[in-house]
PDB file of N, CA and C in Angstrom:
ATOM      1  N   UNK A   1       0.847  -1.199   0.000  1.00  0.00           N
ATOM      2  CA  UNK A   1       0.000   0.000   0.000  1.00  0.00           C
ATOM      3  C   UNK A   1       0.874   1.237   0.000  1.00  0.00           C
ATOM      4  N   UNK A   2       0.527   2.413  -0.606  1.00  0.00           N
ATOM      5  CA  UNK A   2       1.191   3.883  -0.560  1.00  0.00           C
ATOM      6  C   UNK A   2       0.903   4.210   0.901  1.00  0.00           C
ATOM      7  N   UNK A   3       1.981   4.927   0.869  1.00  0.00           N
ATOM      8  CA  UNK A   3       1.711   6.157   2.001  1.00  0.00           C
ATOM      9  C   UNK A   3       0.521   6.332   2.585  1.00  0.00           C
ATOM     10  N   UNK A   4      -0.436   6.553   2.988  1.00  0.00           N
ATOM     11  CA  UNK A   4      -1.871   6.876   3.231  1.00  0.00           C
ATOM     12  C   UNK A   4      -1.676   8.885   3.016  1.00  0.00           C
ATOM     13  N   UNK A   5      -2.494   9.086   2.119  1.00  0.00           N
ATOM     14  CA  UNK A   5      -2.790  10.540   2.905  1.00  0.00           C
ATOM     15  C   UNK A   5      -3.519  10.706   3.684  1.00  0.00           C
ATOM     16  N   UNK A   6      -4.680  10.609   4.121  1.00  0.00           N
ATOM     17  CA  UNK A   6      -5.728  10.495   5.060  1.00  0.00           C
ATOM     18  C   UNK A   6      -5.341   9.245   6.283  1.00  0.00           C
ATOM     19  N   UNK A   7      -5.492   9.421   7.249  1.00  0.00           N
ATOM     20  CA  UNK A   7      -5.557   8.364   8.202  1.00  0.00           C
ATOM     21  C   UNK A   7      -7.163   8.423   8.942  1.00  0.00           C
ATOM     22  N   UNK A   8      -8.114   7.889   8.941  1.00  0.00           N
ATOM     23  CA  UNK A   8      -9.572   8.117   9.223  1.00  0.00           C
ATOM     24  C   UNK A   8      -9.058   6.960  10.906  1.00  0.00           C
ATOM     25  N   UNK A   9      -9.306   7.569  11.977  1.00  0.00           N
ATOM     26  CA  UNK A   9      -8.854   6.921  13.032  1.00  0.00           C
ATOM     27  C   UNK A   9     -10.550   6.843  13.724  1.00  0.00           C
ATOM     28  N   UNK A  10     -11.261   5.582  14.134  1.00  0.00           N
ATOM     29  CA  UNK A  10     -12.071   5.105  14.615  1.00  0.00           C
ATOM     30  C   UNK A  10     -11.861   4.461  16.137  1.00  0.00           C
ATOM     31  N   UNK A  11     -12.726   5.097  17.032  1.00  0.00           N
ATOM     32  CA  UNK A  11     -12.711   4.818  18.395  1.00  0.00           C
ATOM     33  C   UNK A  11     -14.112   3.847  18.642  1.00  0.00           C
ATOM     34  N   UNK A  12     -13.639   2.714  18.939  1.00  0.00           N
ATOM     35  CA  UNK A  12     -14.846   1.916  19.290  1.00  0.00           C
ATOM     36  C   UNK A  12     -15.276   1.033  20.853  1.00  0.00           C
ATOM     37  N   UNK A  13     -15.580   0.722  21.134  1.00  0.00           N
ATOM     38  CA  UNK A  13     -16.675   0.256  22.451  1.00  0.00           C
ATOM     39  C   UNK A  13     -17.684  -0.541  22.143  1.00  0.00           C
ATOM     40  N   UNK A  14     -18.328  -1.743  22.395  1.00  0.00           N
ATOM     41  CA  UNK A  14     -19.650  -2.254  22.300  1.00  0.00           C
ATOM     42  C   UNK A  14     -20.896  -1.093  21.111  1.00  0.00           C
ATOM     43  N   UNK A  15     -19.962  -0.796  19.978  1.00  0.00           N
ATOM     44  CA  UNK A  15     -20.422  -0.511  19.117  1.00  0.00           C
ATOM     45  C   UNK A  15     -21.259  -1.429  18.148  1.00  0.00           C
ATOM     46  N   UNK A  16     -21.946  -2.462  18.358  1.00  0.00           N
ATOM     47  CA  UNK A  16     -22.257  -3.502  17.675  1.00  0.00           C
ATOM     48  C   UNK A  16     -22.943  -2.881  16.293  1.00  0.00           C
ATOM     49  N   UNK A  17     -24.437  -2.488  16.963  1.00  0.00           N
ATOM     50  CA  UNK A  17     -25.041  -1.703  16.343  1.00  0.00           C
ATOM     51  C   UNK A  17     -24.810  -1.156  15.321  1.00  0.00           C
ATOM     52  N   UNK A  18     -23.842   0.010  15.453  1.00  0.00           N
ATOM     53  CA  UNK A  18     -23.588   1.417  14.673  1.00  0.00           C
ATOM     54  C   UNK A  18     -22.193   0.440  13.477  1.00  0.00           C
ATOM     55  N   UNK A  19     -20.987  -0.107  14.233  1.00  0.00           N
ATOM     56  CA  UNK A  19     -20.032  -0.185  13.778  1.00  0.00           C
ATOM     57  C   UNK A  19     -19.988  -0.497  12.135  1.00  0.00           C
ATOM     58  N   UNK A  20     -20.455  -1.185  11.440  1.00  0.00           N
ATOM     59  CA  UNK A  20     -20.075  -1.296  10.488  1.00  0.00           C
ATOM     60  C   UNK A  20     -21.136  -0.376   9.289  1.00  0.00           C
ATOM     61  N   UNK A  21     -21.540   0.420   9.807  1.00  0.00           N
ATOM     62  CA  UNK A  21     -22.358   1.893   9.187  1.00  0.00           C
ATOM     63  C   UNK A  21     -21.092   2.908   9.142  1.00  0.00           C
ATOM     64  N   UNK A  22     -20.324   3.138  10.215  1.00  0.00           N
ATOM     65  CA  UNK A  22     -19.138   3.808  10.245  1.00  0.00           C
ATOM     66  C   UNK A  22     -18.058   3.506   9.614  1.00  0.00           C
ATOM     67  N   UNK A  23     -17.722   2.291   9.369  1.00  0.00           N
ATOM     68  CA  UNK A  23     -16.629   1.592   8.751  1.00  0.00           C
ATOM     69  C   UNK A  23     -17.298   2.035   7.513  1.00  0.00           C
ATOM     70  N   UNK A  24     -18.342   1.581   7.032  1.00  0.00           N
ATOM     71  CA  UNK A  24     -18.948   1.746   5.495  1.00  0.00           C
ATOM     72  C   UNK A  24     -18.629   2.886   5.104  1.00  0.00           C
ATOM     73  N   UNK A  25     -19.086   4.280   5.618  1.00  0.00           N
ATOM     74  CA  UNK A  25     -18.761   5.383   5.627  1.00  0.00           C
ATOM     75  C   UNK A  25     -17.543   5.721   5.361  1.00  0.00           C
ATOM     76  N   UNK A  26     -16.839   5.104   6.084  1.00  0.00           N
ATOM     77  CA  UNK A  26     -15.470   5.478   5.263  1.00  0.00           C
ATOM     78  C   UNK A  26     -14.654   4.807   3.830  1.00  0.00           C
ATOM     79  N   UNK A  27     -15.536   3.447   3.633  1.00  0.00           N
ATOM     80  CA  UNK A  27     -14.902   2.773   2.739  1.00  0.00           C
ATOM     81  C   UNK A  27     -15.752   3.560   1.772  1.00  0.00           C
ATOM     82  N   UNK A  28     -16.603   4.127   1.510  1.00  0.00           N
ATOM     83  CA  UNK A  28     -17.475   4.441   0.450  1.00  0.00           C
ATOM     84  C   UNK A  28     -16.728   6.444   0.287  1.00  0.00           C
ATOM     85  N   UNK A  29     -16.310   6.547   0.474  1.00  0.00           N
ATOM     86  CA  UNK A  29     -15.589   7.984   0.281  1.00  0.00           C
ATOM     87  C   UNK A  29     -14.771   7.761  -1.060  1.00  0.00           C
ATOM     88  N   UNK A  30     -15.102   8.745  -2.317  1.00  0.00           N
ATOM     89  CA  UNK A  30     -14.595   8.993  -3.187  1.00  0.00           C
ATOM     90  C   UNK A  30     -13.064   9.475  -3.226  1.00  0.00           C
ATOM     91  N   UNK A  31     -12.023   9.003  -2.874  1.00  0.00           N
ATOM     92  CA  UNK A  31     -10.732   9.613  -3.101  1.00  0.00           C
ATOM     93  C   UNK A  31      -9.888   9.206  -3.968  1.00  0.00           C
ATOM     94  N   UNK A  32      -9.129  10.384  -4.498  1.00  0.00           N
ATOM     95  CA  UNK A  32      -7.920   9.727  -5.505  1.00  0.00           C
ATOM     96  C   UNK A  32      -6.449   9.130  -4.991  1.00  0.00           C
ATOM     97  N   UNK A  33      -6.617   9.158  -3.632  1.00  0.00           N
ATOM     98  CA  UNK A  33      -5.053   9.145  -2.747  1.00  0.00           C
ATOM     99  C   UNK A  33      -5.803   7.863  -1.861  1.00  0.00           C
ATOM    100  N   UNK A  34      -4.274   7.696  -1.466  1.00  0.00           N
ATOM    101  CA  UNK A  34      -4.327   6.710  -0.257  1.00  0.00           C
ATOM    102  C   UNK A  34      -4.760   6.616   0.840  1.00  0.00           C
ATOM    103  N   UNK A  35      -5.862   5.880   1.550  1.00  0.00           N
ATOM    104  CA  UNK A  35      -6.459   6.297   2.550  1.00  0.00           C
ATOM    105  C   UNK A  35      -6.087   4.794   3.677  1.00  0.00           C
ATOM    106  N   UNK A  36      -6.089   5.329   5.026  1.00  0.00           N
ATOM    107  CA  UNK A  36      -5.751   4.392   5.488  1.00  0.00           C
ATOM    108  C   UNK A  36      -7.176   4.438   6.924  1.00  0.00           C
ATOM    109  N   UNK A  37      -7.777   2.909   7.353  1.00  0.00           N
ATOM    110  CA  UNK A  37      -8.239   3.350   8.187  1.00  0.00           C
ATOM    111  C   UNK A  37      -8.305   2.859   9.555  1.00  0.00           C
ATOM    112  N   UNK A  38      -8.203   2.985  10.760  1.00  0.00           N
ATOM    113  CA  UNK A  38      -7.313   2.817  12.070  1.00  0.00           C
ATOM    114  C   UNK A  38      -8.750   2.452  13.000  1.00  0.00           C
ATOM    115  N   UNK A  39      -8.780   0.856  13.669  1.00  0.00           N
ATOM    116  CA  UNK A  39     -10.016   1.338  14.314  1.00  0.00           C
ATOM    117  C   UNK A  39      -9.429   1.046  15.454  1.00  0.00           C
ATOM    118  N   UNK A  40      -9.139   1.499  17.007  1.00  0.00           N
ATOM    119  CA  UNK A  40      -9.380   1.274  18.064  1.00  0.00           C
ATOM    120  C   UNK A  40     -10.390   0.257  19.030  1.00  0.00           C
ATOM    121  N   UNK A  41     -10.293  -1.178  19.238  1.00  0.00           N
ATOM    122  CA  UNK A  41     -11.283  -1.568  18.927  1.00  0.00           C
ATOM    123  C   UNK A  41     -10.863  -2.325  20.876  1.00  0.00           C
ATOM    124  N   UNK A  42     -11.818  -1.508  21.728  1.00  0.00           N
ATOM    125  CA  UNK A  42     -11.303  -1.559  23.150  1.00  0.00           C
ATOM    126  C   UNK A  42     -12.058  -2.841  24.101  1.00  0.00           C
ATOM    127  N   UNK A  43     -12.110  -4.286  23.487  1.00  0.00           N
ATOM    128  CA  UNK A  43     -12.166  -4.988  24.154  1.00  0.00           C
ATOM    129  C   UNK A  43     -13.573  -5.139  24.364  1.00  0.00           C
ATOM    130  N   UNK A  44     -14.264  -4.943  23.053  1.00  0.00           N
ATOM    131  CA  UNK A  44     -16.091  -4.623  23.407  1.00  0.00           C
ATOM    132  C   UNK A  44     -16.365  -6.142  23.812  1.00  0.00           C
ATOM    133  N   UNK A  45     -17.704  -5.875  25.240  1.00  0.00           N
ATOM    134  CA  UNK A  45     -18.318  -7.234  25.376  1.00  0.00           C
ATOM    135  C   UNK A  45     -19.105  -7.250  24.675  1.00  0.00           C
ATOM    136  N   UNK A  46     -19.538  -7.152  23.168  1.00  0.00           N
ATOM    137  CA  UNK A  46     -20.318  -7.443  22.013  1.00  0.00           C
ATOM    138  C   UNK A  46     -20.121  -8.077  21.175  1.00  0.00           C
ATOM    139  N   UNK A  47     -20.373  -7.973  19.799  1.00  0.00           N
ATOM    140  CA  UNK A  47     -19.880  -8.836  18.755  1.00  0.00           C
ATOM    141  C   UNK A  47     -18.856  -7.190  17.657  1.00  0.00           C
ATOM    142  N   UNK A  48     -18.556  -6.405  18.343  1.00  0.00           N
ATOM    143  CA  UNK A  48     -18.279  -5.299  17.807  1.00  0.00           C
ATOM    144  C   UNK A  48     -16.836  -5.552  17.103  1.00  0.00           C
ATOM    145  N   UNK A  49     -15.515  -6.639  18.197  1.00  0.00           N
ATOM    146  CA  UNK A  49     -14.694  -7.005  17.513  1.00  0.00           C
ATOM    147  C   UNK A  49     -14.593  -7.960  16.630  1.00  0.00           C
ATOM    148  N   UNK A  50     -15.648  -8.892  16.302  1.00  0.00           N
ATOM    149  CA  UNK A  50     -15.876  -9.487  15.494  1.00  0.00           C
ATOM    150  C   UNK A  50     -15.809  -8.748  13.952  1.00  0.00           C
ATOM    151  N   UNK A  51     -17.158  -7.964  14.255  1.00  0.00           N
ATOM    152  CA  UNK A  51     -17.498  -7.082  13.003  1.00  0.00           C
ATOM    153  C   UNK A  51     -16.013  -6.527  12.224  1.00  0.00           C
ATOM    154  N   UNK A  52     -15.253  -5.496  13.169  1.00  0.00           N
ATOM    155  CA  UNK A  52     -13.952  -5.000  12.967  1.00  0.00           C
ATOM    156  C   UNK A  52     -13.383  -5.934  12.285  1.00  0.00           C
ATOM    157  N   UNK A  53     -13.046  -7.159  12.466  1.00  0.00           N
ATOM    158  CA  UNK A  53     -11.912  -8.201  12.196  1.00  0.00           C
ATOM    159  C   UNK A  53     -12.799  -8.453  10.773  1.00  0.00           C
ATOM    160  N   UNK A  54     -13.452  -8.745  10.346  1.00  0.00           N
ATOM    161  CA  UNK A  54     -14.123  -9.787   9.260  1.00  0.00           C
ATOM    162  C   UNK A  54     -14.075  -8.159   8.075  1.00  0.00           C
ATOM    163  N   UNK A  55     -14.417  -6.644   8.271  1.00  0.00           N
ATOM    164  CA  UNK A  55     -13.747  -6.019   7.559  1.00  0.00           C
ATOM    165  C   UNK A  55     -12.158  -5.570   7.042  1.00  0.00           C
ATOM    166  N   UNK A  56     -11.483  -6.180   8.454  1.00  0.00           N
ATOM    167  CA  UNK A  56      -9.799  -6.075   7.977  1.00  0.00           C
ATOM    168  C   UNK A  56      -9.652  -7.113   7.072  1.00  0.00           C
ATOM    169  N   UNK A  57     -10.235  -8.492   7.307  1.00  0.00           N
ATOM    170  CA  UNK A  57     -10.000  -9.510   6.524  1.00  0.00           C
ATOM    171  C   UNK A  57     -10.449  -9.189   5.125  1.00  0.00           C
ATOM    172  N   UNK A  58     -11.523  -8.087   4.832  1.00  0.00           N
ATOM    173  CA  UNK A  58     -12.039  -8.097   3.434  1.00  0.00           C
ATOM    174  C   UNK A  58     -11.365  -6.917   2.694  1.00  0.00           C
ATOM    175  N   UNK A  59     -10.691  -5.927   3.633  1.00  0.00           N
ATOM    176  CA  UNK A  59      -9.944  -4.685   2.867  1.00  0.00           C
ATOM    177  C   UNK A  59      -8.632  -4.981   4.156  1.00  0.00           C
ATOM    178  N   UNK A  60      -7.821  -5.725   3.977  1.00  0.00           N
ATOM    179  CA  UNK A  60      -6.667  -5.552   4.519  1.00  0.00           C
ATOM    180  C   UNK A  60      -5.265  -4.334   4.101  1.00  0.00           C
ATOM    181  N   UNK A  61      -5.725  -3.800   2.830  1.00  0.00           N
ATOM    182  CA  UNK A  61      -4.593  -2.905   2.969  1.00  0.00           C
ATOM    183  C   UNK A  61      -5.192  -1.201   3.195  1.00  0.00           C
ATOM    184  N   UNK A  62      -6.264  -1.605   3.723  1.00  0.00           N
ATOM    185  CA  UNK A  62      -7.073  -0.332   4.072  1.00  0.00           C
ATOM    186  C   UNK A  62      -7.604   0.047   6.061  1.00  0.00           C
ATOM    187  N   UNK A  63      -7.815  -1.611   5.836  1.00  0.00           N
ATOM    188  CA  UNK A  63      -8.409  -1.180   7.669  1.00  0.00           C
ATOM    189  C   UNK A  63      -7.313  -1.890   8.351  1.00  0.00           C
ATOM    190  N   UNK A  64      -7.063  -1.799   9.780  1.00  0.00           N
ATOM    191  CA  UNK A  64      -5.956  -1.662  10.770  1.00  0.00           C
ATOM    192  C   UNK A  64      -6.632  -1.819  12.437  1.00  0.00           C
ATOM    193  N   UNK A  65      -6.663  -2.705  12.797  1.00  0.00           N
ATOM    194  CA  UNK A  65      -7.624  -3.037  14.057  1.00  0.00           C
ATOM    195  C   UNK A  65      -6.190  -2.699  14.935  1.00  0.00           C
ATOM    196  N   UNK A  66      -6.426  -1.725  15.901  1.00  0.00           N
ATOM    197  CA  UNK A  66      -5.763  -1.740  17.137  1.00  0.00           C
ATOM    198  C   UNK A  66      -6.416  -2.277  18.466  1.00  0.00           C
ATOM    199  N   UNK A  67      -5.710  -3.021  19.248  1.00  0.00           N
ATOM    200  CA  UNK A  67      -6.666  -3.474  20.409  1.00  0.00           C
ATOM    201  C   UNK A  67      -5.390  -3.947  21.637  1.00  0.00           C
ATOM    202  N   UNK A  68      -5.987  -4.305  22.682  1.00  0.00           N
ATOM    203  CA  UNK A  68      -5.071  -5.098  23.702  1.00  0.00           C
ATOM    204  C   UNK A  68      -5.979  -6.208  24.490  1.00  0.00           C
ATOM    205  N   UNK A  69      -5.305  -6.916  25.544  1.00  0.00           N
ATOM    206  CA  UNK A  69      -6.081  -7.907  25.928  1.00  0.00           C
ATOM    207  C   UNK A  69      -6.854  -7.223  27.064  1.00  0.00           C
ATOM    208  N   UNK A  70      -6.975  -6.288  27.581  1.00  0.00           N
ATOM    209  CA  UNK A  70      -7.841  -5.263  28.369  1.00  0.00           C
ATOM    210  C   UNK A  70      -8.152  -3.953  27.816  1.00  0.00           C
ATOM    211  N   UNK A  71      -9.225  -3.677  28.618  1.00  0.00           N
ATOM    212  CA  UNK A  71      -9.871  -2.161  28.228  1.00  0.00           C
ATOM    213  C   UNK A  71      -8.982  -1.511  28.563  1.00  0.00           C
ATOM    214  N   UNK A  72      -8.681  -0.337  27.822  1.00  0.00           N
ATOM    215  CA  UNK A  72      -8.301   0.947  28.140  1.00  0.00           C
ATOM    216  C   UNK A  72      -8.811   2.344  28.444  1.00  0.00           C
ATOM    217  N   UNK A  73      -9.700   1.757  28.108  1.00  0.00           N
ATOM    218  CA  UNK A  73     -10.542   3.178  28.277  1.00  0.00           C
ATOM    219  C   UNK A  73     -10.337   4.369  26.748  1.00  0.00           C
ATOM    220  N   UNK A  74     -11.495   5.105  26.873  1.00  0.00           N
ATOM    221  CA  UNK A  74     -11.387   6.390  26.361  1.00  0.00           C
ATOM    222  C   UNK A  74     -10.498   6.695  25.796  1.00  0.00           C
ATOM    223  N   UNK A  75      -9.281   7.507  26.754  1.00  0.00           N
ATOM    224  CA  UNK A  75      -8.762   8.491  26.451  1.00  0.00           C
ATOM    225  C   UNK A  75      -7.334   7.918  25.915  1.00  0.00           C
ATOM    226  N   UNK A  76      -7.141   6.419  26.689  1.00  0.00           N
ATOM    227  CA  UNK A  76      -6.014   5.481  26.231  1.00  0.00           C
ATOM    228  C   UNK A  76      -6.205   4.900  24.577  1.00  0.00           C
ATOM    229  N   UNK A  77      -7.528   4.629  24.578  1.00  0.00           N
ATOM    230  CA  UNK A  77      -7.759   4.303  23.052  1.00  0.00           C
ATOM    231  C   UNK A  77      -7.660   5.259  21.899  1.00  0.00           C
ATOM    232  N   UNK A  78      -8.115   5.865  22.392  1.00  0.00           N
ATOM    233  CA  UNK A  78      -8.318   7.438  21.212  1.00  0.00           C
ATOM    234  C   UNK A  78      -6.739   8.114  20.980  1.00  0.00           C
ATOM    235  N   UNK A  79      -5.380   7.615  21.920  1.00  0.00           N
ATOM    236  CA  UNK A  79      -3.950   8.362  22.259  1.00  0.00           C
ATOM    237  C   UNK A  79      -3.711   7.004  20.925  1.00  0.00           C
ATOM    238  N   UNK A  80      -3.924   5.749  21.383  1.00  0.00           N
ATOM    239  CA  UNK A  80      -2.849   5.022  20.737  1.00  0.00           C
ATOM    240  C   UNK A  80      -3.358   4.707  18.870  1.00  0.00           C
ATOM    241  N   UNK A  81      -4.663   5.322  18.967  1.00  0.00           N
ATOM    242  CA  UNK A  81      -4.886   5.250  17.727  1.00  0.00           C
ATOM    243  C   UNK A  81      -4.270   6.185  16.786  1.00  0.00           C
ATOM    244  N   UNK A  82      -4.140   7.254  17.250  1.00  0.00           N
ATOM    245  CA  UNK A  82      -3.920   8.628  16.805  1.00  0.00           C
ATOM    246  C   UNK A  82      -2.518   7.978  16.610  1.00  0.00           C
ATOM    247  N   UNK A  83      -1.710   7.943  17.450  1.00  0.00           N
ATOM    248  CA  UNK A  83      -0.184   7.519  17.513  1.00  0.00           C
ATOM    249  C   UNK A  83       0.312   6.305  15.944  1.00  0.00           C
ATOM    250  N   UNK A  84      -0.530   5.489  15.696  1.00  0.00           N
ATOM    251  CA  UNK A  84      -0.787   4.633  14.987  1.00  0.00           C
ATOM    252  C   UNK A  84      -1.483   5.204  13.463  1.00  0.00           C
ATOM    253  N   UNK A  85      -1.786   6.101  13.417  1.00  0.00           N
ATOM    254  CA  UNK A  85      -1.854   6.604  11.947  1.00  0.00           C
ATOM    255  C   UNK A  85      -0.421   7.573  11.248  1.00  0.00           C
ATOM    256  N   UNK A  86      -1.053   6.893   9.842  1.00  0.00           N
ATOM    257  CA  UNK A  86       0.763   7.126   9.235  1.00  0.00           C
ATOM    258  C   UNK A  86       0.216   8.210   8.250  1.00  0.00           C
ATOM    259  N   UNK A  87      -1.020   8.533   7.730  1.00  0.00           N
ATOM    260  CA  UNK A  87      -1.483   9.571   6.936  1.00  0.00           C
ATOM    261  C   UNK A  87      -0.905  11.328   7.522  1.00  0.00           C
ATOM    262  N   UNK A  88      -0.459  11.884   6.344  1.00  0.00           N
ATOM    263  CA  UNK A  88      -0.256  12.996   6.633  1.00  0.00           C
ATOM    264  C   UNK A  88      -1.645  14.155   7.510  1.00  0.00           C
ATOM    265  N   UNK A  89      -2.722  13.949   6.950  1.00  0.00           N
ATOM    266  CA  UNK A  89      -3.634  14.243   7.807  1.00  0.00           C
ATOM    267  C   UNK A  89      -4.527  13.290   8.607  1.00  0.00           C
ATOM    268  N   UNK A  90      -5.432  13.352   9.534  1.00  0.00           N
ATOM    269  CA  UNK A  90      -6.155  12.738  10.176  1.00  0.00           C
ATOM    270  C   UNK A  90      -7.615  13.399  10.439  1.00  0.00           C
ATOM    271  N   UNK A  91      -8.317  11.935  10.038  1.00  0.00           N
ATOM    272  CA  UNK A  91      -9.852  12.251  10.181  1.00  0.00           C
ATOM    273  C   UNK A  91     -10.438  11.386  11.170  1.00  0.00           C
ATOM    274  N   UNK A  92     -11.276  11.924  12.132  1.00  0.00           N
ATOM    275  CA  UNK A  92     -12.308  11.446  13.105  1.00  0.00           C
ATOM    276  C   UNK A  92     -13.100  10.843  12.621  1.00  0.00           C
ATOM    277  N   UNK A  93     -13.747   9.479  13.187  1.00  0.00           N
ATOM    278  CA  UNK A  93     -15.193   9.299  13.292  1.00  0.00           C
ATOM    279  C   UNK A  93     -15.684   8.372  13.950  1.00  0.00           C
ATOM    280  N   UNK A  94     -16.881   8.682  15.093  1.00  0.00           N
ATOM    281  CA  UNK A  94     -16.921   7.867  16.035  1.00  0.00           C
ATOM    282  C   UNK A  94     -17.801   6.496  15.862  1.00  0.00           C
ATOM    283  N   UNK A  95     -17.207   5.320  16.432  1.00  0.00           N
ATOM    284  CA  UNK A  95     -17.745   3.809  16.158  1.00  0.00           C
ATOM    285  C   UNK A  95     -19.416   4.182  16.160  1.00  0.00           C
ATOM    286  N   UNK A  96     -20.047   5.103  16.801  1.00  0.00           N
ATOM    287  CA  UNK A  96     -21.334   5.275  16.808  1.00  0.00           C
ATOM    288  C   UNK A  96     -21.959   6.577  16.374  1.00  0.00           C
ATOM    289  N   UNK A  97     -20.673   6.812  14.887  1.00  0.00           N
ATOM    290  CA  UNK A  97     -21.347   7.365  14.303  1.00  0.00           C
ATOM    291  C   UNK A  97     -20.810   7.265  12.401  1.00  0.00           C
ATOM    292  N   UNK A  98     -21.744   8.101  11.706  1.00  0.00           N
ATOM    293  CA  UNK A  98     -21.246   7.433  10.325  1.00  0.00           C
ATOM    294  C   UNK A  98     -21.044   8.741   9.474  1.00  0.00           C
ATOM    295  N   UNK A  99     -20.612   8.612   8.455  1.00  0.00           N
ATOM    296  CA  UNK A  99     -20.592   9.490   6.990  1.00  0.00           C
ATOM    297  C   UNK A  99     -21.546   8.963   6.259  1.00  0.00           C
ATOM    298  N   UNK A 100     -22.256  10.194   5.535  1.00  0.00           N
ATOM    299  CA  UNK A 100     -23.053   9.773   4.760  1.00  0.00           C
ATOM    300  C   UNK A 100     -22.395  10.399   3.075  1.00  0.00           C
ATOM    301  N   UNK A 101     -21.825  11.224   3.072  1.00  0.00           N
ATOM    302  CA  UNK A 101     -21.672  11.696   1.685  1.00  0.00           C
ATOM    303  C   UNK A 101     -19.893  11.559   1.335  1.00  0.00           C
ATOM    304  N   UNK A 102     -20.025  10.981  -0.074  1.00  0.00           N
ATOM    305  CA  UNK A 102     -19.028   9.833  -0.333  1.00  0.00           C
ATOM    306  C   UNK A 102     -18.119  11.110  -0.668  1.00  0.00           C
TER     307      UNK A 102
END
């Protein structure tokens, strides 16, 4: 994969629900550059890391699951994601929430 210009960094939690509306959202964005996308994925008691994993497996040179074997919380998840994008800029968007316009 290139460089990423964009790094789209995703903070998630027992996002079951929402998560792969948000992921979509970003895979469906019209760009001519390299996009890379980072999800934070903090140990949900849902099926939320499931979801995450079965989209890295289908766009692996696009999505990037960060995680550990415990929660971190918040403010620990949202540091090491950020830290973990290689795109010259960085875009937000939260596991429980989405993009609608490509």
């Amino acid at each position: 994969m290139n460089t990423p210009i964009v790094s789209v960094a995703i903070v998630t939690y027992n996002h079951e629900p929402f998560i792969a509306q948000a992921i979509e959202g970003v895979l469906m964005q019209n760009v001519t550059f390299p996009i890379e996308l980072i999800i934070g994925e903090d140990c949900s008691t849902d099926n939320t890391y499931e979801i995450v994993l079965d989209y890295q497996r289908k766009f692996p040179d696009v999505v990037r699951i960060i995680t550990s074997e415990h929660n971190v919380g918040m403010s620990a998840n949202g540091a090491r994601i950020l830290k973990a994008c290689n795109g010259k800029y960085i875009a937000l968007c939260d596991g429980d929430d989405y993009w609608t316009n490509p």
